[in-house]
PDB file of N, CA and C in Angstrom:
ATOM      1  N   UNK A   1      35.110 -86.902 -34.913  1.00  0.00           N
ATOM      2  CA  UNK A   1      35.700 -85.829 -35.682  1.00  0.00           C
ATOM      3  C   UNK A   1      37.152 -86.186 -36.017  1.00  0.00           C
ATOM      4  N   UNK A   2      37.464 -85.916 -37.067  1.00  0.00           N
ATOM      5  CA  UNK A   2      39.047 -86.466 -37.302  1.00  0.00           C
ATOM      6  C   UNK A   2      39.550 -84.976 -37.186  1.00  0.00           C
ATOM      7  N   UNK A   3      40.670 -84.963 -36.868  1.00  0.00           N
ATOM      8  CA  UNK A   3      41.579 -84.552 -35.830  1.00  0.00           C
ATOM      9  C   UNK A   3      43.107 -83.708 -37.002  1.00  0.00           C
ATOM     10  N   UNK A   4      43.285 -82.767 -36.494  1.00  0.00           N
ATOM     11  CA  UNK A   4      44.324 -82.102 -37.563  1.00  0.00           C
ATOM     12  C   UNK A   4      45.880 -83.333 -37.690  1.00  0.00           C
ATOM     13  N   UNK A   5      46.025 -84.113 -36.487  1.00  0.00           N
ATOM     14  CA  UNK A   5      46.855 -85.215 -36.877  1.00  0.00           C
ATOM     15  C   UNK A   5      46.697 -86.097 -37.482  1.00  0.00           C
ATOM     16  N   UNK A   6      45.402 -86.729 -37.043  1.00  0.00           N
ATOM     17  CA  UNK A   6      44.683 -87.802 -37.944  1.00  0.00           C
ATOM     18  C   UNK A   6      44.499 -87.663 -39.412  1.00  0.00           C
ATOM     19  N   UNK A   7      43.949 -86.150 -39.763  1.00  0.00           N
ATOM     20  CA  UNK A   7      44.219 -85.669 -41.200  1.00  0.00           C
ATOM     21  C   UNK A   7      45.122 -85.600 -41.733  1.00  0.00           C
ATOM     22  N   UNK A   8      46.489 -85.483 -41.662  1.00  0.00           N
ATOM     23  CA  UNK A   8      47.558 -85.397 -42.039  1.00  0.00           C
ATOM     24  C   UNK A   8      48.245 -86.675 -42.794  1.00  0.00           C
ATOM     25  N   UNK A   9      48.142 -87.758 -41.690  1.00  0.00           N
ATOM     26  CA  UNK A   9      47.857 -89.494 -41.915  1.00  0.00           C
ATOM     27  C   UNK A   9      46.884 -89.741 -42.893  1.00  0.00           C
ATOM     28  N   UNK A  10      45.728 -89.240 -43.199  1.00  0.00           N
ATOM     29  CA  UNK A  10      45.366 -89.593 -43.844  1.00  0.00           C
ATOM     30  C   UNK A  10      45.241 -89.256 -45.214  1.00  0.00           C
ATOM     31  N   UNK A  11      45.713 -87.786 -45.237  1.00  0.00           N
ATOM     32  CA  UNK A  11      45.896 -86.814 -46.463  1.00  0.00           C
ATOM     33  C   UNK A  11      47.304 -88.015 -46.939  1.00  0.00           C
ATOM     34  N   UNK A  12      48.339 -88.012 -46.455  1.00  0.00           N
ATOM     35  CA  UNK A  12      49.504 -88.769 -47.134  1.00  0.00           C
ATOM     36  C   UNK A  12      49.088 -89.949 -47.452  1.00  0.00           C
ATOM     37  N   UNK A  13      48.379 -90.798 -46.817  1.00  0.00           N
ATOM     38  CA  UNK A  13      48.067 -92.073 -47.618  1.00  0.00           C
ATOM     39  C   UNK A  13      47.074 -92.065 -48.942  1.00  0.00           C
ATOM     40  N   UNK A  14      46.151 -91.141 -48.798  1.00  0.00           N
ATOM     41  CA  UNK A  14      45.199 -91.312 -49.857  1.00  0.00           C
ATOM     42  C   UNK A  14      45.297 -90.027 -50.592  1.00  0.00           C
ATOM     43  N   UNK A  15      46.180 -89.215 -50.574  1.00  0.00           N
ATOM     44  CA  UNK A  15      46.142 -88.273 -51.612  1.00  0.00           C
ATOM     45  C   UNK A  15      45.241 -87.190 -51.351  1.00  0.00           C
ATOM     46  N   UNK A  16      45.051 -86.069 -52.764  1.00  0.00           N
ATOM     47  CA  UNK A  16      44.022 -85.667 -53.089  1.00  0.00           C
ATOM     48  C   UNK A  16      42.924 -86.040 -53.464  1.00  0.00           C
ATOM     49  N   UNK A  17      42.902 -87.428 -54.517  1.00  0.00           N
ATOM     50  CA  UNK A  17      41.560 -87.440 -54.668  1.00  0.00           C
ATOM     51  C   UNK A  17      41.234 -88.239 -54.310  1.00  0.00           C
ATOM     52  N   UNK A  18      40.601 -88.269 -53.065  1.00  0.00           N
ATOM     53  CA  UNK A  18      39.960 -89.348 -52.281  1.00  0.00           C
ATOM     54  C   UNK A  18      38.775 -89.397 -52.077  1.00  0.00           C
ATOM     55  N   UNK A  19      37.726 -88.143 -52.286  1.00  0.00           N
ATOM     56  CA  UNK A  19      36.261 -87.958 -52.201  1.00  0.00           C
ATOM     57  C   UNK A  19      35.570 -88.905 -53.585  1.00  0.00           C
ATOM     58  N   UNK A  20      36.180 -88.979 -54.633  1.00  0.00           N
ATOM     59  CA  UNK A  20      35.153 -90.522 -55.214  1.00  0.00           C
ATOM     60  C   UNK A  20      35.326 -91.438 -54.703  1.00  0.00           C
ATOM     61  N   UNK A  21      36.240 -92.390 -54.357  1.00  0.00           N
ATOM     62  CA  UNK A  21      36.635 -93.362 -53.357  1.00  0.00           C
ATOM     63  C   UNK A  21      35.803 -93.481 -52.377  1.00  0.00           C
ATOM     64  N   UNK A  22      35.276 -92.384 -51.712  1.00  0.00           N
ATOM     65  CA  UNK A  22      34.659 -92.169 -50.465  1.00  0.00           C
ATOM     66  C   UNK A  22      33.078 -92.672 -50.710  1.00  0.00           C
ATOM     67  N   UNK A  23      32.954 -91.933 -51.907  1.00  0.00           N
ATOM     68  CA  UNK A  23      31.596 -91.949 -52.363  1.00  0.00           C
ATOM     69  C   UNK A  23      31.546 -93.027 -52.520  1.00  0.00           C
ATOM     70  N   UNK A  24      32.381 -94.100 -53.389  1.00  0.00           N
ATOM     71  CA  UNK A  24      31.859 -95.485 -53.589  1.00  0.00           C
ATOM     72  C   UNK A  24      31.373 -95.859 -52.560  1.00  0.00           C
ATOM     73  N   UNK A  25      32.746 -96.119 -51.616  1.00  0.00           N
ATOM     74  CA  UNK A  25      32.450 -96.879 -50.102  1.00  0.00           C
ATOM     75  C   UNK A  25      30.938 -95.962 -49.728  1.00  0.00           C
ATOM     76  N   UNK A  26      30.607 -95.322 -49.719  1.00  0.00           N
ATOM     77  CA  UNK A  26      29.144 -94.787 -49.231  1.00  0.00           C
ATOM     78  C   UNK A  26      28.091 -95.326 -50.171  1.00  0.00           C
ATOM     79  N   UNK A  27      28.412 -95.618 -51.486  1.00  0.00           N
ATOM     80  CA  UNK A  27      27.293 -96.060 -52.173  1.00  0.00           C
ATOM     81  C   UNK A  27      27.373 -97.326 -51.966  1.00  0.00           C
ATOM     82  N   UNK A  28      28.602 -98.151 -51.663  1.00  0.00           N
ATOM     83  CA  UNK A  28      28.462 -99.768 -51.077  1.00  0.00           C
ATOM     84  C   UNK A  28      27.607-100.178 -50.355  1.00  0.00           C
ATOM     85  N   UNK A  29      27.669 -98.696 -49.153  1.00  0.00           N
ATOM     86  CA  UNK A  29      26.874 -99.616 -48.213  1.00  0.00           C
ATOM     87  C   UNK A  29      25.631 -98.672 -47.738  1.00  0.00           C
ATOM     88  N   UNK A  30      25.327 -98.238 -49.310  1.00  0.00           N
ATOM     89  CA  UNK A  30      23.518 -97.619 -49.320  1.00  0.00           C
ATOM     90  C   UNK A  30      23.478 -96.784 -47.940  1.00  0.00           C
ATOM     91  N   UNK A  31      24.430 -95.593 -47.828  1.00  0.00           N
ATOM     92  CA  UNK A  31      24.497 -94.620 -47.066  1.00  0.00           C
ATOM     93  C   UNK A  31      24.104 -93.120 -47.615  1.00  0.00           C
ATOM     94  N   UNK A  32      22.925 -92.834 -46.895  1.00  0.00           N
ATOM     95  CA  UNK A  32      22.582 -91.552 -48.072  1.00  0.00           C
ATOM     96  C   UNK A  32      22.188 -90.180 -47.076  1.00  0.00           C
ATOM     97  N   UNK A  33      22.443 -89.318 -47.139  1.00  0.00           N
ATOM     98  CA  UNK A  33      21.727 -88.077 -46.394  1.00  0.00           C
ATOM     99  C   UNK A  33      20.526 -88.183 -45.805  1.00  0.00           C
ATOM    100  N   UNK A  34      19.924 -87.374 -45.327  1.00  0.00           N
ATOM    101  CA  UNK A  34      18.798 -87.203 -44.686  1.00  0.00           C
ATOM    102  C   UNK A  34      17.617 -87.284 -45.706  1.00  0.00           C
ATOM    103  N   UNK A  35      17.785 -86.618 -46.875  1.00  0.00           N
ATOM    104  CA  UNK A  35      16.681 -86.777 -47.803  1.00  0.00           C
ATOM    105  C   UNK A  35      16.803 -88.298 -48.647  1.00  0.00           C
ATOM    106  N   UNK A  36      17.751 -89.181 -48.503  1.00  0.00           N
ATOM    107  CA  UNK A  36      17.708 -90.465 -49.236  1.00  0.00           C
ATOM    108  C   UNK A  36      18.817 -90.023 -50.511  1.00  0.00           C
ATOM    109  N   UNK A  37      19.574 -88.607 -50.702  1.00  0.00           N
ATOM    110  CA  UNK A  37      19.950 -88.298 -51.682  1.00  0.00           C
ATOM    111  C   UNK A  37      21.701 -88.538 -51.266  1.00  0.00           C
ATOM    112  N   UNK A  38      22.603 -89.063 -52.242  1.00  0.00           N
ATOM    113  CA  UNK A  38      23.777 -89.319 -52.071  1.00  0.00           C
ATOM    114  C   UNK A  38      25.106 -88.421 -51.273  1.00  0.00           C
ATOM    115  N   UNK A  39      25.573 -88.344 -50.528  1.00  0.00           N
ATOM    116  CA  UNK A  39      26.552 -87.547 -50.271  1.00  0.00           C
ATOM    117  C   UNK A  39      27.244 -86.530 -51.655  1.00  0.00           C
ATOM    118  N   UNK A  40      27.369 -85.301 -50.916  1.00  0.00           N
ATOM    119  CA  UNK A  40      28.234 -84.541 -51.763  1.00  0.00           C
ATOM    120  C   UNK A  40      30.061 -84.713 -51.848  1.00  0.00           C
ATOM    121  N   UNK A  41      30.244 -84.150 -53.093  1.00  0.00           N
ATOM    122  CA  UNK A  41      31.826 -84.049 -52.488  1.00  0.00           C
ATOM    123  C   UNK A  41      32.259 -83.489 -51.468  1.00  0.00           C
ATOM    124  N   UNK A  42      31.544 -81.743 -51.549  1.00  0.00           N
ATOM    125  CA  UNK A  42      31.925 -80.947 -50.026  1.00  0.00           C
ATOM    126  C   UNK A  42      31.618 -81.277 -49.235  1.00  0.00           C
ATOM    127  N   UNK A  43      30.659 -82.372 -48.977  1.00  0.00           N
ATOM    128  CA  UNK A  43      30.319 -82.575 -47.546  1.00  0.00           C
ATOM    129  C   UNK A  43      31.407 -83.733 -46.856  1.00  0.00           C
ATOM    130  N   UNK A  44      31.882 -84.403 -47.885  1.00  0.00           N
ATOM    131  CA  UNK A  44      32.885 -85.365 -47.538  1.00  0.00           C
ATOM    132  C   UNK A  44      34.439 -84.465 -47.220  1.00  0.00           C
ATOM    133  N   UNK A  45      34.522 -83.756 -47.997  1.00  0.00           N
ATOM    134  CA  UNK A  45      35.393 -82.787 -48.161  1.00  0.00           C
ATOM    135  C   UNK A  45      35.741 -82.190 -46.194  1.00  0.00           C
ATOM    136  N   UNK A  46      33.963 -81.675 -46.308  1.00  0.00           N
ATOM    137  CA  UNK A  46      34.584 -80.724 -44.845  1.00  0.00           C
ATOM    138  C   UNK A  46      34.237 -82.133 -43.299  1.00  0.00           C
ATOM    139  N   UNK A  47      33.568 -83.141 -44.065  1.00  0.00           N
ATOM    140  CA  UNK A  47      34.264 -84.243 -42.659  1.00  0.00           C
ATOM    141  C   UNK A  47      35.651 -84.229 -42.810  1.00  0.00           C
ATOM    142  N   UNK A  48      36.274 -84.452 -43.725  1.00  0.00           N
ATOM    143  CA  UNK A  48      37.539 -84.729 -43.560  1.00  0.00           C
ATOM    144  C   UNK A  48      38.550 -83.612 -42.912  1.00  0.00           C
ATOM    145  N   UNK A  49      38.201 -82.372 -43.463  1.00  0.00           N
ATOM    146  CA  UNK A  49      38.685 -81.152 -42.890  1.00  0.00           C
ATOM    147  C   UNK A  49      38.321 -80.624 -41.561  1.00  0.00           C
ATOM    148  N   UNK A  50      37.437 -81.643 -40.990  1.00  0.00           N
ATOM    149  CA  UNK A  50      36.799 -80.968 -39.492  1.00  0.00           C
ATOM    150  C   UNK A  50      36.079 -80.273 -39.292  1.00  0.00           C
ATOM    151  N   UNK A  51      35.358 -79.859 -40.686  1.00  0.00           N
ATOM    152  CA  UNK A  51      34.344 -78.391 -40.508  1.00  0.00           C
ATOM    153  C   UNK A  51      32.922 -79.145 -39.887  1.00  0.00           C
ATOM    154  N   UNK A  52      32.720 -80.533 -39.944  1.00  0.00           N
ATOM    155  CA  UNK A  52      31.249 -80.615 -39.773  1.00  0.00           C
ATOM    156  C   UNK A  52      31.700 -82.311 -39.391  1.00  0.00           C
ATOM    157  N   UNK A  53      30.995 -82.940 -38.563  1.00  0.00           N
ATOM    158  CA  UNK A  53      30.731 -84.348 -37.834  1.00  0.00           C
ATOM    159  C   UNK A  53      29.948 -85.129 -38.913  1.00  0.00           C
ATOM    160  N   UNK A  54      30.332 -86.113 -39.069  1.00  0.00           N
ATOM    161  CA  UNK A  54      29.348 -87.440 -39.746  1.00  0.00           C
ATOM    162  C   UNK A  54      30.116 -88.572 -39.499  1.00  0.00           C
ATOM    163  N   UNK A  55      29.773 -89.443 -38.382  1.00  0.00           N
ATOM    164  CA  UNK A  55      30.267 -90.616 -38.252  1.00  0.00           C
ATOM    165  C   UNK A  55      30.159 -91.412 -39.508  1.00  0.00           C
ATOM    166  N   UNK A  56      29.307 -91.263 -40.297  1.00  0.00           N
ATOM    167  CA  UNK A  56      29.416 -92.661 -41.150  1.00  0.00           C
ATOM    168  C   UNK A  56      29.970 -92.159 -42.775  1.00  0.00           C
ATOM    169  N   UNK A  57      30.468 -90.784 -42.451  1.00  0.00           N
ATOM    170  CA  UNK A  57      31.579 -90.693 -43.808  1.00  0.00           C
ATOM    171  C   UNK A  57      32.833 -90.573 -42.877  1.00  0.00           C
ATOM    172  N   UNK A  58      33.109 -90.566 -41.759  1.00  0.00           N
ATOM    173  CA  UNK A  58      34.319 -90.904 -41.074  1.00  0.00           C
ATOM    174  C   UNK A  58      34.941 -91.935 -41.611  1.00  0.00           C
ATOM    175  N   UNK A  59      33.950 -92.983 -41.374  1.00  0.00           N
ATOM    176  CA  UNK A  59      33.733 -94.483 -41.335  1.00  0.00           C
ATOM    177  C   UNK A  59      34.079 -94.881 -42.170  1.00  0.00           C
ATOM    178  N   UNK A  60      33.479 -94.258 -43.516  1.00  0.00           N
ATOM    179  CA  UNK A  60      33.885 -94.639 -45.070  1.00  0.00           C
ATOM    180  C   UNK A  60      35.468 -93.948 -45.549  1.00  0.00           C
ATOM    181  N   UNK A  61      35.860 -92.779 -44.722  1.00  0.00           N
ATOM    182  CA  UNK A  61      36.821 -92.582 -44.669  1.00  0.00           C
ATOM    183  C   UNK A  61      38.167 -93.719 -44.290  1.00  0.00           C
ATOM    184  N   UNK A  62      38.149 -93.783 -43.011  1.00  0.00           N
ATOM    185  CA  UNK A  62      38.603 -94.573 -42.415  1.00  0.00           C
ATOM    186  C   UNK A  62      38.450 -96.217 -43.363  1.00  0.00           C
ATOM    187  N   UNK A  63      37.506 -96.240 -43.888  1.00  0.00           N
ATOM    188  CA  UNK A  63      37.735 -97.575 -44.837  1.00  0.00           C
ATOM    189  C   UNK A  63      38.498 -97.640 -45.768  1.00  0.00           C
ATOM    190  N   UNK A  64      38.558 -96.418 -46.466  1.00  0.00           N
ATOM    191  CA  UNK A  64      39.565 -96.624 -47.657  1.00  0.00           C
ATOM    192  C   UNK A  64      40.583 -96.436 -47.418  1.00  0.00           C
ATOM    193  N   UNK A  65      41.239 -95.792 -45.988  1.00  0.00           N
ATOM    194  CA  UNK A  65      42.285 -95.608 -45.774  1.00  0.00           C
ATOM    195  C   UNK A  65      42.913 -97.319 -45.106  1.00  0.00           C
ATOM    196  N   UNK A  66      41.906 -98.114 -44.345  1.00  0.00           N
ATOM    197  CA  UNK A  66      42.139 -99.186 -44.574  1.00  0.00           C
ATOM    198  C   UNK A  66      42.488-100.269 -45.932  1.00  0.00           C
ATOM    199  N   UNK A  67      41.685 -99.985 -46.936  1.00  0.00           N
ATOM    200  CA  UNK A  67      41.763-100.445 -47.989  1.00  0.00           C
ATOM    201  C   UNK A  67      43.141-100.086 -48.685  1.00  0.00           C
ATOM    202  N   UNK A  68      43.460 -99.035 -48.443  1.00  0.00           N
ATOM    203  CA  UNK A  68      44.617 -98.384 -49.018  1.00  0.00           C
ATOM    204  C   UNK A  68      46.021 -99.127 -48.516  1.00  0.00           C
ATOM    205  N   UNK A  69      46.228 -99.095 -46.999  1.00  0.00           N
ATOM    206  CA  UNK A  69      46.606-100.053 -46.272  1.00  0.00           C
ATOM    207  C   UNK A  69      47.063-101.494 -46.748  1.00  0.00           C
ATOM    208  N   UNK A  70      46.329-102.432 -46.705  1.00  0.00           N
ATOM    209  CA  UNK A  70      46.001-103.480 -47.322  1.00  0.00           C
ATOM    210  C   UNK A  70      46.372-103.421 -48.761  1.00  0.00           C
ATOM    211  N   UNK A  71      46.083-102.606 -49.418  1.00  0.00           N
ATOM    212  CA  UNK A  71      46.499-102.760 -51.173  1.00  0.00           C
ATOM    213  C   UNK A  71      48.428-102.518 -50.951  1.00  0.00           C
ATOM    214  N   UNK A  72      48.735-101.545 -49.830  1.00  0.00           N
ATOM    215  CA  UNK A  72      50.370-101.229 -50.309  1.00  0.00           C
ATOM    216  C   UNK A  72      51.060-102.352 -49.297  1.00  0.00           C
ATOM    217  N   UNK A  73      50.126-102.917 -48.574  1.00  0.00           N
ATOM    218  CA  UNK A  73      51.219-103.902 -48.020  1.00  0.00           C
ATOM    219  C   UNK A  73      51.410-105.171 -48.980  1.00  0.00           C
ATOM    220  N   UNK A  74      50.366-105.688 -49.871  1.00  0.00           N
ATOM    221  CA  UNK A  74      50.049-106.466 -50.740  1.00  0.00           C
ATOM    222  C   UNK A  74      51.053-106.354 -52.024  1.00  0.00           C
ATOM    223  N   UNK A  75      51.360-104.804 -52.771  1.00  0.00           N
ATOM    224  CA  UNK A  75      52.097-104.831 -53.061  1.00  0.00           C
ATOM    225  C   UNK A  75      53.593-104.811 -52.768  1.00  0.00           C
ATOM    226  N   UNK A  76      54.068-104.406 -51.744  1.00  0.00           N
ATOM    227  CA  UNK A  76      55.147-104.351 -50.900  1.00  0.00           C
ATOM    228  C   UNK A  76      55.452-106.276 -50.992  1.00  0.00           C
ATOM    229  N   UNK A  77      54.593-107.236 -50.742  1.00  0.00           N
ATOM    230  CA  UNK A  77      54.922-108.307 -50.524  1.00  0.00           C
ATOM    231  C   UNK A  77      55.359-109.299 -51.958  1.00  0.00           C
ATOM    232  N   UNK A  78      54.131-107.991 -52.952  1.00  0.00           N
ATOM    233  CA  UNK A  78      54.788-109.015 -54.129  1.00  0.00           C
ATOM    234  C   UNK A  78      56.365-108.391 -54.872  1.00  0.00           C
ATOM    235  N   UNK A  79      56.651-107.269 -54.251  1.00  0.00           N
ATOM    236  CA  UNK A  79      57.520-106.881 -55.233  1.00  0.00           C
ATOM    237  C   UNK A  79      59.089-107.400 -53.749  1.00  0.00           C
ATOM    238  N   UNK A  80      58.507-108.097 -52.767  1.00  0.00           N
ATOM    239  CA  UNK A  80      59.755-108.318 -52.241  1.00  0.00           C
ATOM    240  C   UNK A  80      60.057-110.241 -52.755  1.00  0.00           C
ATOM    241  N   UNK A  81      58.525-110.727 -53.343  1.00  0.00           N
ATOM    242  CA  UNK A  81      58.612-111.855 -53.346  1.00  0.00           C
ATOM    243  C   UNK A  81      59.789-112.133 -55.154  1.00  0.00           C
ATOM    244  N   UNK A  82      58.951-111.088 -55.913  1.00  0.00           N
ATOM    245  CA  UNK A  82      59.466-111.049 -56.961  1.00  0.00           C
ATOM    246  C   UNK A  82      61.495-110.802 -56.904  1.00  0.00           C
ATOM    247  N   UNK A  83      61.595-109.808 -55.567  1.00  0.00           N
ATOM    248  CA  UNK A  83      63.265-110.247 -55.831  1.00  0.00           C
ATOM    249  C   UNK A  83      63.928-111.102 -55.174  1.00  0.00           C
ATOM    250  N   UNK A  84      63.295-111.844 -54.090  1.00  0.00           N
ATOM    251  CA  UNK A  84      63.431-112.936 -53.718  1.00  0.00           C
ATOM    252  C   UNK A  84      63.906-114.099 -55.037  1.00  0.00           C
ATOM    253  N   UNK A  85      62.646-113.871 -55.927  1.00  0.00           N
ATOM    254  CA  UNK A  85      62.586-115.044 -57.119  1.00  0.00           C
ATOM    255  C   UNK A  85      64.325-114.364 -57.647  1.00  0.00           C
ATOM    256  N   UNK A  86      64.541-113.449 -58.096  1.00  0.00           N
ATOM    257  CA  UNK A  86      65.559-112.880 -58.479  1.00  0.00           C
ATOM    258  C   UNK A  86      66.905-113.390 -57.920  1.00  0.00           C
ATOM    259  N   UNK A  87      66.884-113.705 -56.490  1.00  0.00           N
ATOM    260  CA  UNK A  87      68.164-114.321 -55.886  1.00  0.00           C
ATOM    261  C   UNK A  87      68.085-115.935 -56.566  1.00  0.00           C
ATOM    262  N   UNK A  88      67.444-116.473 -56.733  1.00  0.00           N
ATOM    263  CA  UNK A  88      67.435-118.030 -57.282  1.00  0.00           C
ATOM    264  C   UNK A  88      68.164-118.593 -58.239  1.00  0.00           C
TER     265      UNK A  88
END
């Protein structure tokens, strides 16, 4: 269950709209409900809010917030490399 701190962390890194994001990462890795039918937004919605347990939209949670991660340190490195080039 993610956690009213953990949400907070994760609300600031990924924003509001983070439930398509989510969905991809769930359609990546052919993750589907009980009937074979795709996750909803609300249902991603209230994992994230704590109303209801699903380890494996946690999971997909927790991925993009990794992914997210990874993309701003990536840019962080090119825009320190770029003023680096600038001192030359």
């Amino acid at each position: 269950m993610i956690h009213k701190e953990q949400r907070k962390k994760l609300k600031k890194a990924l924003g509001y709209h983070y439930t398509g994001k989510v969905l991809k990462i769930l359609k990546e890795k052919n993750v589907t409900n009980r009937s074979g039918k795709p996750y909803g937004t609300s249902m991603i919605r209230n994992v994230f809010n704590g109303l209801n347990e699903n380890l494996k939209i946690e999971n997909a949670i927790l991925e993009l917030y990794t992914r997210k991660l990874k993309t701003n340190e990536k840019r962080e490195t090119l825009k320190s490399e770029l003023f680096n080039m600038d001192e030359i």
